[in-house]
N, C-alpha and C. Protein backbone atom coordinates (compact mmCIF):
# COMPACT_ATOMS: atom_id res chain seq x y z
N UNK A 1 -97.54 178.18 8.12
CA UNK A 1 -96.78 177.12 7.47
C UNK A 1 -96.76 175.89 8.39
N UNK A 2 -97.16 174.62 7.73
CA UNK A 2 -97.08 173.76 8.67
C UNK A 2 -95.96 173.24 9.29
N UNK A 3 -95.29 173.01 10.36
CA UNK A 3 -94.10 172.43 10.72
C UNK A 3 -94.40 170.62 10.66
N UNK A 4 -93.27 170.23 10.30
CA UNK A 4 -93.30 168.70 10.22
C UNK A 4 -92.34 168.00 11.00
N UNK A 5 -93.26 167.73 12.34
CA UNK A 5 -92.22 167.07 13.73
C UNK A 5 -91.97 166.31 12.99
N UNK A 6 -92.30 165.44 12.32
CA UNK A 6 -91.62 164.23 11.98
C UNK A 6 -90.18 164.23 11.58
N UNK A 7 -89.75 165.08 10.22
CA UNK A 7 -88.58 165.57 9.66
C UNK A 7 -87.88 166.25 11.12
N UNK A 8 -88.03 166.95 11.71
CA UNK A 8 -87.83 167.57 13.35
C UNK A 8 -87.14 166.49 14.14
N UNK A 9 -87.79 165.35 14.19
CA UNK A 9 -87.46 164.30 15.33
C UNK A 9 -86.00 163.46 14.49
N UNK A 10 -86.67 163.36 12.97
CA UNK A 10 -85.48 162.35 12.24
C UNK A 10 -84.09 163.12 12.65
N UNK A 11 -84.41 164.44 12.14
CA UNK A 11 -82.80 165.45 12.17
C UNK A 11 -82.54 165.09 13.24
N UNK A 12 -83.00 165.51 14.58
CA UNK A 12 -82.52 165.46 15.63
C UNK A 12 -81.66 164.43 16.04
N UNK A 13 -82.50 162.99 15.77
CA UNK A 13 -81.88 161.90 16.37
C UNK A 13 -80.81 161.80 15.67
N UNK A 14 -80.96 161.79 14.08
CA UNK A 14 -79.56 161.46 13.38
C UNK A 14 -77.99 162.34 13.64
N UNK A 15 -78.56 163.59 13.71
CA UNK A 15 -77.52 164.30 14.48
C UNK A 15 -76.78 164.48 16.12
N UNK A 16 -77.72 163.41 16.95
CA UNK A 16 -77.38 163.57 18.14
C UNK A 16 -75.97 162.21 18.17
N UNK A 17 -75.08 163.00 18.66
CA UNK A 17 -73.82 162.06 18.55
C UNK A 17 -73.97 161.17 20.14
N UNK A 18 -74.65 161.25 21.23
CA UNK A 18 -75.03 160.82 22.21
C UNK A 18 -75.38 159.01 22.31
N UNK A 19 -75.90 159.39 21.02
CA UNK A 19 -77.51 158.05 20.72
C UNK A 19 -77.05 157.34 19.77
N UNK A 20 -77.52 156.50 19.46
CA UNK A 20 -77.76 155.29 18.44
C UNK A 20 -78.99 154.95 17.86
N UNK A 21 -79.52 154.92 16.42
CA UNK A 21 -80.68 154.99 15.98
C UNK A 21 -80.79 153.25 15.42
N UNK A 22 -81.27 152.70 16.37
CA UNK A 22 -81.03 151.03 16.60
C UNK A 22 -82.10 150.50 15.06
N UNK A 23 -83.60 151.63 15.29
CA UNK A 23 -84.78 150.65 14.44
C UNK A 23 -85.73 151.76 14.62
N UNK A 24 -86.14 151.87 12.93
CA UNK A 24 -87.46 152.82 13.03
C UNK A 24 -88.12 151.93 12.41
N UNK A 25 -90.03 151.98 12.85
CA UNK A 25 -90.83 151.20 11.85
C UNK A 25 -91.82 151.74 12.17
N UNK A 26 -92.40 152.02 10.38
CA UNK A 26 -93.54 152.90 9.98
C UNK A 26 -94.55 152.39 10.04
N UNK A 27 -96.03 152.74 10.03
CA UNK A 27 -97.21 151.91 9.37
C UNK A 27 -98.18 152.94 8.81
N UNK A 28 -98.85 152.63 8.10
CA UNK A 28 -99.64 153.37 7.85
C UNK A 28 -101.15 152.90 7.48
N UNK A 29 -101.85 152.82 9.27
CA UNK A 29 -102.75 152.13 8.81
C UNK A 29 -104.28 153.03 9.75
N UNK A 30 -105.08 153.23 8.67
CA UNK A 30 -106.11 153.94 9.08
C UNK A 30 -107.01 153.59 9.95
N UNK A 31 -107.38 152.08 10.22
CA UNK A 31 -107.67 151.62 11.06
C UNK A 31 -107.59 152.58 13.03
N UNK A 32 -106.42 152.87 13.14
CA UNK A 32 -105.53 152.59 14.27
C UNK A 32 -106.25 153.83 14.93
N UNK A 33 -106.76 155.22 14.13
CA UNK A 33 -106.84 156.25 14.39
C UNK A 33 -105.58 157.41 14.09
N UNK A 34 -104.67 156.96 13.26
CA UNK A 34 -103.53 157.89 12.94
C UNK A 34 -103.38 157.59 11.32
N UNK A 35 -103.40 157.89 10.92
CA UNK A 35 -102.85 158.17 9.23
C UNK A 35 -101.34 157.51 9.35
N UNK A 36 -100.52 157.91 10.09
CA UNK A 36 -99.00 157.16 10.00
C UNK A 36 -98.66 157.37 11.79
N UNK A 37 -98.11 156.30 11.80
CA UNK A 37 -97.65 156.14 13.26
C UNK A 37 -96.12 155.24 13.28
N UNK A 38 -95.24 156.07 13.71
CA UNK A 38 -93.38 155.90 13.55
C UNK A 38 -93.30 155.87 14.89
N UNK A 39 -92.23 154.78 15.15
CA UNK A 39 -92.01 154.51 16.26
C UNK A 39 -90.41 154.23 16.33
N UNK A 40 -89.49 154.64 16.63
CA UNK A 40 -87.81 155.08 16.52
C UNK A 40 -87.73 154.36 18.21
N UNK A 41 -86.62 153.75 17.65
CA UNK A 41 -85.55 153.27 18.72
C UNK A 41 -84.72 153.47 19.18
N UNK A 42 -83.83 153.96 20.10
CA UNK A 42 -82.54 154.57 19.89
C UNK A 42 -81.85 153.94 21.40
N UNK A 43 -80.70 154.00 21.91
CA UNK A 43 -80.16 153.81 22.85
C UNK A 43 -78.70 154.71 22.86
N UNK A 44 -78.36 154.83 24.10
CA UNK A 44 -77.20 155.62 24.21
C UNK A 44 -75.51 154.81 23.91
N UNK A 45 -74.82 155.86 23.05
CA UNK A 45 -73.77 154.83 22.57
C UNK A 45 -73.26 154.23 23.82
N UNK A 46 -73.07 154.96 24.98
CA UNK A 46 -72.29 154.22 26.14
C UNK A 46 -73.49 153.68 27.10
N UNK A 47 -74.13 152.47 27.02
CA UNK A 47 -75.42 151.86 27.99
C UNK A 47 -74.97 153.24 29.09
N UNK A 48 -76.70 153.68 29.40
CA UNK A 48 -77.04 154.20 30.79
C UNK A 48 -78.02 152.82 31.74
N UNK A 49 -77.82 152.93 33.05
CA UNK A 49 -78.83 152.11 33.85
C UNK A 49 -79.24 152.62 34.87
N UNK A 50 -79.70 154.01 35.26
CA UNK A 50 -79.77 154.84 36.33
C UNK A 50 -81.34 155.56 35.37
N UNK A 51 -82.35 155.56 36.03
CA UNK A 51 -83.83 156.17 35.52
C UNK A 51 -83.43 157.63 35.69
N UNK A 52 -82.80 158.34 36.31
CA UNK A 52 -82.79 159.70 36.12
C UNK A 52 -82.25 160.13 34.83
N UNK A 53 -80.73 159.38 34.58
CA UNK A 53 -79.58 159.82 33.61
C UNK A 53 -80.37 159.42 32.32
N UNK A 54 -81.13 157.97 32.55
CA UNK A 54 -82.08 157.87 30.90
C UNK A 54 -83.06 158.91 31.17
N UNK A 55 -83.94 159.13 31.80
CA UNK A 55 -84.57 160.26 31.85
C UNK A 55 -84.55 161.97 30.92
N UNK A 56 -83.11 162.12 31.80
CA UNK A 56 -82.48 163.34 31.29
C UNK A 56 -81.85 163.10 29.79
N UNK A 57 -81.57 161.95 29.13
CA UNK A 57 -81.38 161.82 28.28
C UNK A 57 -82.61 161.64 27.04
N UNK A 58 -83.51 161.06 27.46
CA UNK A 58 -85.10 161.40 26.86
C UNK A 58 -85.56 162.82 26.69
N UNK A 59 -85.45 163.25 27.95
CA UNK A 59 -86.46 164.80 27.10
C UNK A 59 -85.50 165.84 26.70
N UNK A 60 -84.27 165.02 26.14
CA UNK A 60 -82.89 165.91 25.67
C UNK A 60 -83.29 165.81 24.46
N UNK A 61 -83.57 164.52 23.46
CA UNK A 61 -83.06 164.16 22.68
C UNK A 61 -84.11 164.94 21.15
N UNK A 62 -85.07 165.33 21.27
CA UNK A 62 -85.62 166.39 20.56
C UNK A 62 -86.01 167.95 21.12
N UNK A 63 -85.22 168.49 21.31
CA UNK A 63 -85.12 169.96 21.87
C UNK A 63 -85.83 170.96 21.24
N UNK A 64 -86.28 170.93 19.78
CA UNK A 64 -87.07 171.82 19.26
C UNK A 64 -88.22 171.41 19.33
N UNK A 65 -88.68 170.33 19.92
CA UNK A 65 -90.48 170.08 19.62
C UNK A 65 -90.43 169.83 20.97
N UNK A 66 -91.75 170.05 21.85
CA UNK A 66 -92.16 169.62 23.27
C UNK A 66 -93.17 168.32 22.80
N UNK A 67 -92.55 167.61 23.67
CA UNK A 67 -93.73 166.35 23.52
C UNK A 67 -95.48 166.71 23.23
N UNK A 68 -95.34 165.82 23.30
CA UNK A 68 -97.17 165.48 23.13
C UNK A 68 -97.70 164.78 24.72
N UNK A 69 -97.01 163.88 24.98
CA UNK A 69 -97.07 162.94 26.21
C UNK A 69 -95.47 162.20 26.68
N UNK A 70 -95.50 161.36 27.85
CA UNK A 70 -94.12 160.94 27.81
C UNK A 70 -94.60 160.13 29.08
N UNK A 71 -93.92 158.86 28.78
CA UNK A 71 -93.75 157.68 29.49
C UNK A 71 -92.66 157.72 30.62
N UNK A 72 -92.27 158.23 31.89
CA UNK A 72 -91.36 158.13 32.47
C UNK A 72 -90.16 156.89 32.74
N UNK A 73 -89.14 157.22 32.54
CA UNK A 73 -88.21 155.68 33.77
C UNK A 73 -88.62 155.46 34.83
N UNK A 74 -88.84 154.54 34.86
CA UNK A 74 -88.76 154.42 37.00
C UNK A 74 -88.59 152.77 37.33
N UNK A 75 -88.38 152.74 37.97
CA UNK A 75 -88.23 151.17 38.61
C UNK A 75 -89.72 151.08 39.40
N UNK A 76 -90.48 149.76 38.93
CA UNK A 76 -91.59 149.19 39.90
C UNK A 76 -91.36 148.23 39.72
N UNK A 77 -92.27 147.53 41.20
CA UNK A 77 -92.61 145.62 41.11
C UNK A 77 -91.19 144.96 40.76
N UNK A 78 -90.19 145.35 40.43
CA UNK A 78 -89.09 144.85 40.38
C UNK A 78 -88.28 144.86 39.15
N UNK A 79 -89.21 145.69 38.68
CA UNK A 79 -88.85 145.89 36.80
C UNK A 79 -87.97 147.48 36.55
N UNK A 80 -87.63 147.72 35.29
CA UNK A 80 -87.75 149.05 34.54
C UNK A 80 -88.41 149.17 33.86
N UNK A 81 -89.14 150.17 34.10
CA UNK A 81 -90.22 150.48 33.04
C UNK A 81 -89.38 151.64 32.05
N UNK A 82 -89.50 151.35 31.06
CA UNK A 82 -88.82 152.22 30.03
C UNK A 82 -89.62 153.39 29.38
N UNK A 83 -88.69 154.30 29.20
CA UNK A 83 -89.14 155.53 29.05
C UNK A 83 -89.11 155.84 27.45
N UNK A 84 -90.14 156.61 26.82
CA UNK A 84 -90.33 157.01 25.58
C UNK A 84 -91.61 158.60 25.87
N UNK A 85 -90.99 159.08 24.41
CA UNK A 85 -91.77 160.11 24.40
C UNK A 85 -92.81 160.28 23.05
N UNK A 86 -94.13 160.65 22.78
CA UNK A 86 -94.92 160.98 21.51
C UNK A 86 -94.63 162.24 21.27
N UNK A 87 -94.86 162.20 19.69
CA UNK A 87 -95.20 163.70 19.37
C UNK A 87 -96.41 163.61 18.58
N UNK A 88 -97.52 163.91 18.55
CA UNK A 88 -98.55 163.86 17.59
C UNK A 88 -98.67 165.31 16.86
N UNK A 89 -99.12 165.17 15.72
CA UNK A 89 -99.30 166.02 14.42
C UNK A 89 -100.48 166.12 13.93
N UNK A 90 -101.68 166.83 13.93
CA UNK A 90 -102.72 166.87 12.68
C UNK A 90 -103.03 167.73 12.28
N UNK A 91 -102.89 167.65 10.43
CA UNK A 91 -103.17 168.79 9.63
C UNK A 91 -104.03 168.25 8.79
N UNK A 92 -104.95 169.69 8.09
CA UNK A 92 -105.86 169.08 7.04
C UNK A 92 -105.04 168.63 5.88
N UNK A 93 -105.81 167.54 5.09
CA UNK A 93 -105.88 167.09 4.31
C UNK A 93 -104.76 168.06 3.24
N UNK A 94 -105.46 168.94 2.55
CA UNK A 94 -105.14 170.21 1.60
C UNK A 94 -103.31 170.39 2.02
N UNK A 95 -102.63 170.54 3.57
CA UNK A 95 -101.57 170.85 3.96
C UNK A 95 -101.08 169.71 3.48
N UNK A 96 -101.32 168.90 3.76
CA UNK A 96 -100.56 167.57 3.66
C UNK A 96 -99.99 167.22 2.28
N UNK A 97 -100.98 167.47 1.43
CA UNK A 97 -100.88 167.06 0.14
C UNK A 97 -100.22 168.36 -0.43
N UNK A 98 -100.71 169.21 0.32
CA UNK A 98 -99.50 170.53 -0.67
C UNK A 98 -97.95 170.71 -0.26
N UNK A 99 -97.87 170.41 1.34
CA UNK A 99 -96.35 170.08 1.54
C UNK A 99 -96.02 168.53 1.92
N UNK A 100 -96.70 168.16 2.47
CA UNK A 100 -95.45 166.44 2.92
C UNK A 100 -96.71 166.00 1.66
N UNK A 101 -96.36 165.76 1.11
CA UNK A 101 -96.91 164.65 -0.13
C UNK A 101 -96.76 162.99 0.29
N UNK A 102 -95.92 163.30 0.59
CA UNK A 102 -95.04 161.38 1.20
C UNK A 102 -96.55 160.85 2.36
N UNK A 103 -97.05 161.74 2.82
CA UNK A 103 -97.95 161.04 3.89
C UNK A 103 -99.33 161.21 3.39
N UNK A 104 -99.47 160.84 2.25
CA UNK A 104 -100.85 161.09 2.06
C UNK A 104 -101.67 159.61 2.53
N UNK A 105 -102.61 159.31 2.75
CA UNK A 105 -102.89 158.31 3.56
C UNK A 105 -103.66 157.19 3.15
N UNK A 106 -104.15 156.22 3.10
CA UNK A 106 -104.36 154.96 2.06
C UNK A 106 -105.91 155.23 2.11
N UNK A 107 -106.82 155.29 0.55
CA UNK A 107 -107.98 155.61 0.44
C UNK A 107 -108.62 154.21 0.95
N UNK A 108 -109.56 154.54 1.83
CA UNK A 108 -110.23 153.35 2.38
C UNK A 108 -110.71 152.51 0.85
N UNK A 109 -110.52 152.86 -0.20
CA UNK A 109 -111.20 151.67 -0.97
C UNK A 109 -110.36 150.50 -1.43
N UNK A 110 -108.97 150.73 -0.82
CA UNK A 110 -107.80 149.95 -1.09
C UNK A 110 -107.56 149.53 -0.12
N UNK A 111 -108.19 149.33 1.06
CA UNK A 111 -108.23 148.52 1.97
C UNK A 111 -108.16 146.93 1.89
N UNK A 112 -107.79 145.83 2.27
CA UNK A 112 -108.06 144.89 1.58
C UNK A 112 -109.28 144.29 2.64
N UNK A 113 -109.62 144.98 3.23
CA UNK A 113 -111.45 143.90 3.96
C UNK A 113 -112.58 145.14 3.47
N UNK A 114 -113.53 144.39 3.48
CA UNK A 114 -114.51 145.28 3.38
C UNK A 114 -114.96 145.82 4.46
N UNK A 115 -114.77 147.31 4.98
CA UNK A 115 -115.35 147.66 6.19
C UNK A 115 -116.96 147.60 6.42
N UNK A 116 -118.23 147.19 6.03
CA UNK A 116 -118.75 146.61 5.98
C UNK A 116 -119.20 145.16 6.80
N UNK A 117 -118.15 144.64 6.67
CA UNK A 117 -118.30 142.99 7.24
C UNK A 117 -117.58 143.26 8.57
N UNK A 118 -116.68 144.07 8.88
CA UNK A 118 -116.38 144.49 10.21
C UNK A 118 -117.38 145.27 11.00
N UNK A 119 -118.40 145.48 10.35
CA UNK A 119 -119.27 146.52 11.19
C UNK A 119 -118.30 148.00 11.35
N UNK A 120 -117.47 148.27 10.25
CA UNK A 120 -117.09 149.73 10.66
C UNK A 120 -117.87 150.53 10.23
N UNK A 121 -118.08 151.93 10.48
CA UNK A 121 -118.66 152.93 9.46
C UNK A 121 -117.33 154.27 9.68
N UNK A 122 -117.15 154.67 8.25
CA UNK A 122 -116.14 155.67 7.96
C UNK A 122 -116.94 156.62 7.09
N UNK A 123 -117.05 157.97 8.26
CA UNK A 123 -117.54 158.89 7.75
C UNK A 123 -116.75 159.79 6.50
N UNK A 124 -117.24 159.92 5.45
CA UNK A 124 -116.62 160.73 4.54
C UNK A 124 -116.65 162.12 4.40
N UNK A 125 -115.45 162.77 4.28
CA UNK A 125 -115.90 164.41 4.02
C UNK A 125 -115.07 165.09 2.87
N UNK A 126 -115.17 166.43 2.49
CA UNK A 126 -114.59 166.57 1.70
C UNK A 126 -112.92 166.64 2.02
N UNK A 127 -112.55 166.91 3.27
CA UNK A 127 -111.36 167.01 3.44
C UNK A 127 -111.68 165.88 4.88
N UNK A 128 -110.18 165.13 4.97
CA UNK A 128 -110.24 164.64 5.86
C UNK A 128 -108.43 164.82 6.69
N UNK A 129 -108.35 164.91 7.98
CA UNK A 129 -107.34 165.45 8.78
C UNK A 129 -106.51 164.17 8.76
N UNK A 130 -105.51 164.48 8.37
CA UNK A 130 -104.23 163.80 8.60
C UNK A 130 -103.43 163.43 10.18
N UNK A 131 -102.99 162.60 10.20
CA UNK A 131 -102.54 163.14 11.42
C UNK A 131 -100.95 162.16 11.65
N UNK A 132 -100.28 162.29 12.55
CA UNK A 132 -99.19 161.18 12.84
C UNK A 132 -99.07 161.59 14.56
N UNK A 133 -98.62 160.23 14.42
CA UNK A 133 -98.24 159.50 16.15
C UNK A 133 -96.75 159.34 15.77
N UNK A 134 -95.95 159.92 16.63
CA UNK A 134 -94.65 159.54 16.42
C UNK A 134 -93.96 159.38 17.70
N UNK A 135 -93.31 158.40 18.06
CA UNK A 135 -92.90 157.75 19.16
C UNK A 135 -91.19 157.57 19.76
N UNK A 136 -90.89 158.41 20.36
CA UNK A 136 -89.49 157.81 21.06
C UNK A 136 -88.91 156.77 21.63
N UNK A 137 -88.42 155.95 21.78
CA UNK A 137 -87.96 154.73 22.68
C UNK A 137 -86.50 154.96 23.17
N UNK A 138 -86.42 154.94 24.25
CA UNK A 138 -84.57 155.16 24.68
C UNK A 138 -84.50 153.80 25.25
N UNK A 139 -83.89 153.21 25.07
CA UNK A 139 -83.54 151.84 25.28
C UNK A 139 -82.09 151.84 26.35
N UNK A 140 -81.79 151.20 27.52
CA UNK A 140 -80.75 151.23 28.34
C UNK A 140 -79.14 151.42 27.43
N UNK A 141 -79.45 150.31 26.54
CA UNK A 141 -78.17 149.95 25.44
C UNK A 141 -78.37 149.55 24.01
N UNK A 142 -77.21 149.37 23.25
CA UNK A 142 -77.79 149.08 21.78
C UNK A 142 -78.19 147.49 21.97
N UNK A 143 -77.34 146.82 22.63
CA UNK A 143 -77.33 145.51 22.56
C UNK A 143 -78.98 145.12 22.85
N UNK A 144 -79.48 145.74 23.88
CA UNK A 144 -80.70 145.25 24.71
C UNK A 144 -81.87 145.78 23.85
N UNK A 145 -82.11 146.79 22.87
CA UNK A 145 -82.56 147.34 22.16
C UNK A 145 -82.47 146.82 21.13
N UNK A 146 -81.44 145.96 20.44
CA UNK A 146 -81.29 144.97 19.36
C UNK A 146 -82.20 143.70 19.73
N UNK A 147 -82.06 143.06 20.94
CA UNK A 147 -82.56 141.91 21.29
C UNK A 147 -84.27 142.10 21.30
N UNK A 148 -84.57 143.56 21.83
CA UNK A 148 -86.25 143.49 22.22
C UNK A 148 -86.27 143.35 20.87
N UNK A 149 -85.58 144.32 19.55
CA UNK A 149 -86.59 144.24 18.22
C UNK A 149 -86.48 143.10 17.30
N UNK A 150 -85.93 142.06 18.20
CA UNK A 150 -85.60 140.20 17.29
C UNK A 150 -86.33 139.96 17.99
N UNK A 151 -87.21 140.40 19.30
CA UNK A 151 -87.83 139.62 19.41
C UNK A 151 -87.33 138.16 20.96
N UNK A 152 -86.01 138.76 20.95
CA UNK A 152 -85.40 138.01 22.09
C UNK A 152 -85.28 138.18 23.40
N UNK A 153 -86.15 139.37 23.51
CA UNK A 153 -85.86 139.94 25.27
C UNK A 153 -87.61 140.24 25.18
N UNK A 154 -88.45 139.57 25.88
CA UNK A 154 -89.60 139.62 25.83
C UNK A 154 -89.44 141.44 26.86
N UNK A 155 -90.14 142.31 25.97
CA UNK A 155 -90.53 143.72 26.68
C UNK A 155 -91.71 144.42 26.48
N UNK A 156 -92.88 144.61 26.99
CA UNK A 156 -93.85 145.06 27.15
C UNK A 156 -93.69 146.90 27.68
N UNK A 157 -92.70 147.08 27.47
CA UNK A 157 -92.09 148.70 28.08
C UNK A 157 -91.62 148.43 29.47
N UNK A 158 -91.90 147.01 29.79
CA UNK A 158 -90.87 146.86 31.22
C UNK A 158 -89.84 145.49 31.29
N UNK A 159 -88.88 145.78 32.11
CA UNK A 159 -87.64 145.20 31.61
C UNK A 159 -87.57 144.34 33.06
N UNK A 160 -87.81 143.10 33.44
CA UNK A 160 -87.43 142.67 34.67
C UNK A 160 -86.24 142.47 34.87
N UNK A 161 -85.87 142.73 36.51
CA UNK A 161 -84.47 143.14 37.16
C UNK A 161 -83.49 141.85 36.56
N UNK A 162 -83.74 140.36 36.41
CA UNK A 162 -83.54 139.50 36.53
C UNK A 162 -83.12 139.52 34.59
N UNK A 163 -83.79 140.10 33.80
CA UNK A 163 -83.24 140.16 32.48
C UNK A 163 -82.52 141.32 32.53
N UNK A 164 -82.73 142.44 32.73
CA UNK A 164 -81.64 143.83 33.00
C UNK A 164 -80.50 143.39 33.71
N UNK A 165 -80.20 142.98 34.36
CA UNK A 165 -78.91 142.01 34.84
C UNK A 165 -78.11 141.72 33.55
N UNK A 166 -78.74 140.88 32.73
CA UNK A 166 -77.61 140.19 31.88
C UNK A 166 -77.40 141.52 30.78
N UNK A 167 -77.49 142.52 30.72
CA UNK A 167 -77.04 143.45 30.30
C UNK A 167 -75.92 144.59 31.05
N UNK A 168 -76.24 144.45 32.04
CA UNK A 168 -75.54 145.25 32.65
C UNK A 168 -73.66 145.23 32.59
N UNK A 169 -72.83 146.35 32.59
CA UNK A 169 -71.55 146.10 32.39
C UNK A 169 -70.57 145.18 33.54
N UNK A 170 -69.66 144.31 33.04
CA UNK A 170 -69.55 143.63 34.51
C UNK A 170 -68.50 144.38 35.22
């Protein structure tokens, strides 16, 4: 039976009274190499600013699935580098469509470019593997985690000391 981290990761977070589920955003674009790729935001209701305590609070926060990969906390060059974890998923085609129906994946002919004029080539088969990328983000606080997803705290997964400051509690 296939298990579906995805439904796995949602429960988890929504039930963890710890966290705050700031911003999830889906895509689903074949291009990328993933069929669907979710990327969840979350921060702790009371800001942490210590890389161990976010740490320990990252590979807490889905307890029934073991990652796939994981981005550590740590302080370099003068920054935080922020910590997140993946879970990746791939099932055939046939699973997908007989249990998660919701992720069936966009037929390349509804693409709106012609892959063609990109120079792509997309091999066809009779079944083709599904797959998802699904992504953790623990963010220091809600506030600072609100600002990266407006767009107002320029973050590349690292947070310089000099902007982490104006978050910090006084």
């Amino acid at each position: 039976m296939l298990m579906n981290t995805l439904r796995e990761i949602e429960t988890s977070l929504a039930r963890d009274t710890r966290i705050i589920l700031v911003g999830c955003h889906q895509d689903r674009d074949p291009l990328s190499g993933w069929s669907h790729v979710a990327d969840y935001w979350v921060a702790p209701r009371s800001g942490l600013y210590t890389t161990s305590l976010l740490q320990d609070l990252l590979m807490s926060l889905v307890p029934a699935v073991q990652p796939t990969h994981q981005d550590p906390f740590r302080y370099q060059h003068g920054a935080l580098s922020l910590g997140r974890i993946y879970f990746d998923e791939v099932f055939p085609q046939q699973e997908a469509e007989g249990q998660c129906a919701h992720y069936r994946s966009i037929p390349v002919s509804s693409l709106p470019v012609q892959m063609d004029s990109l120079g792509l080539r997309i091999q066809r088969g009779e079944e083709t593997d599904h797959s998802h990328r699904i992504f953790v983000n623990l963010i220091p606080d809600e506030r600072m985690a609100r600002d990266i997803l407006r767009g107002k705290l320029p973050c590349e997964f690292m947070i310089d000391q000099r902007d982490l400051a104006r978050y910090l509690p006084n």
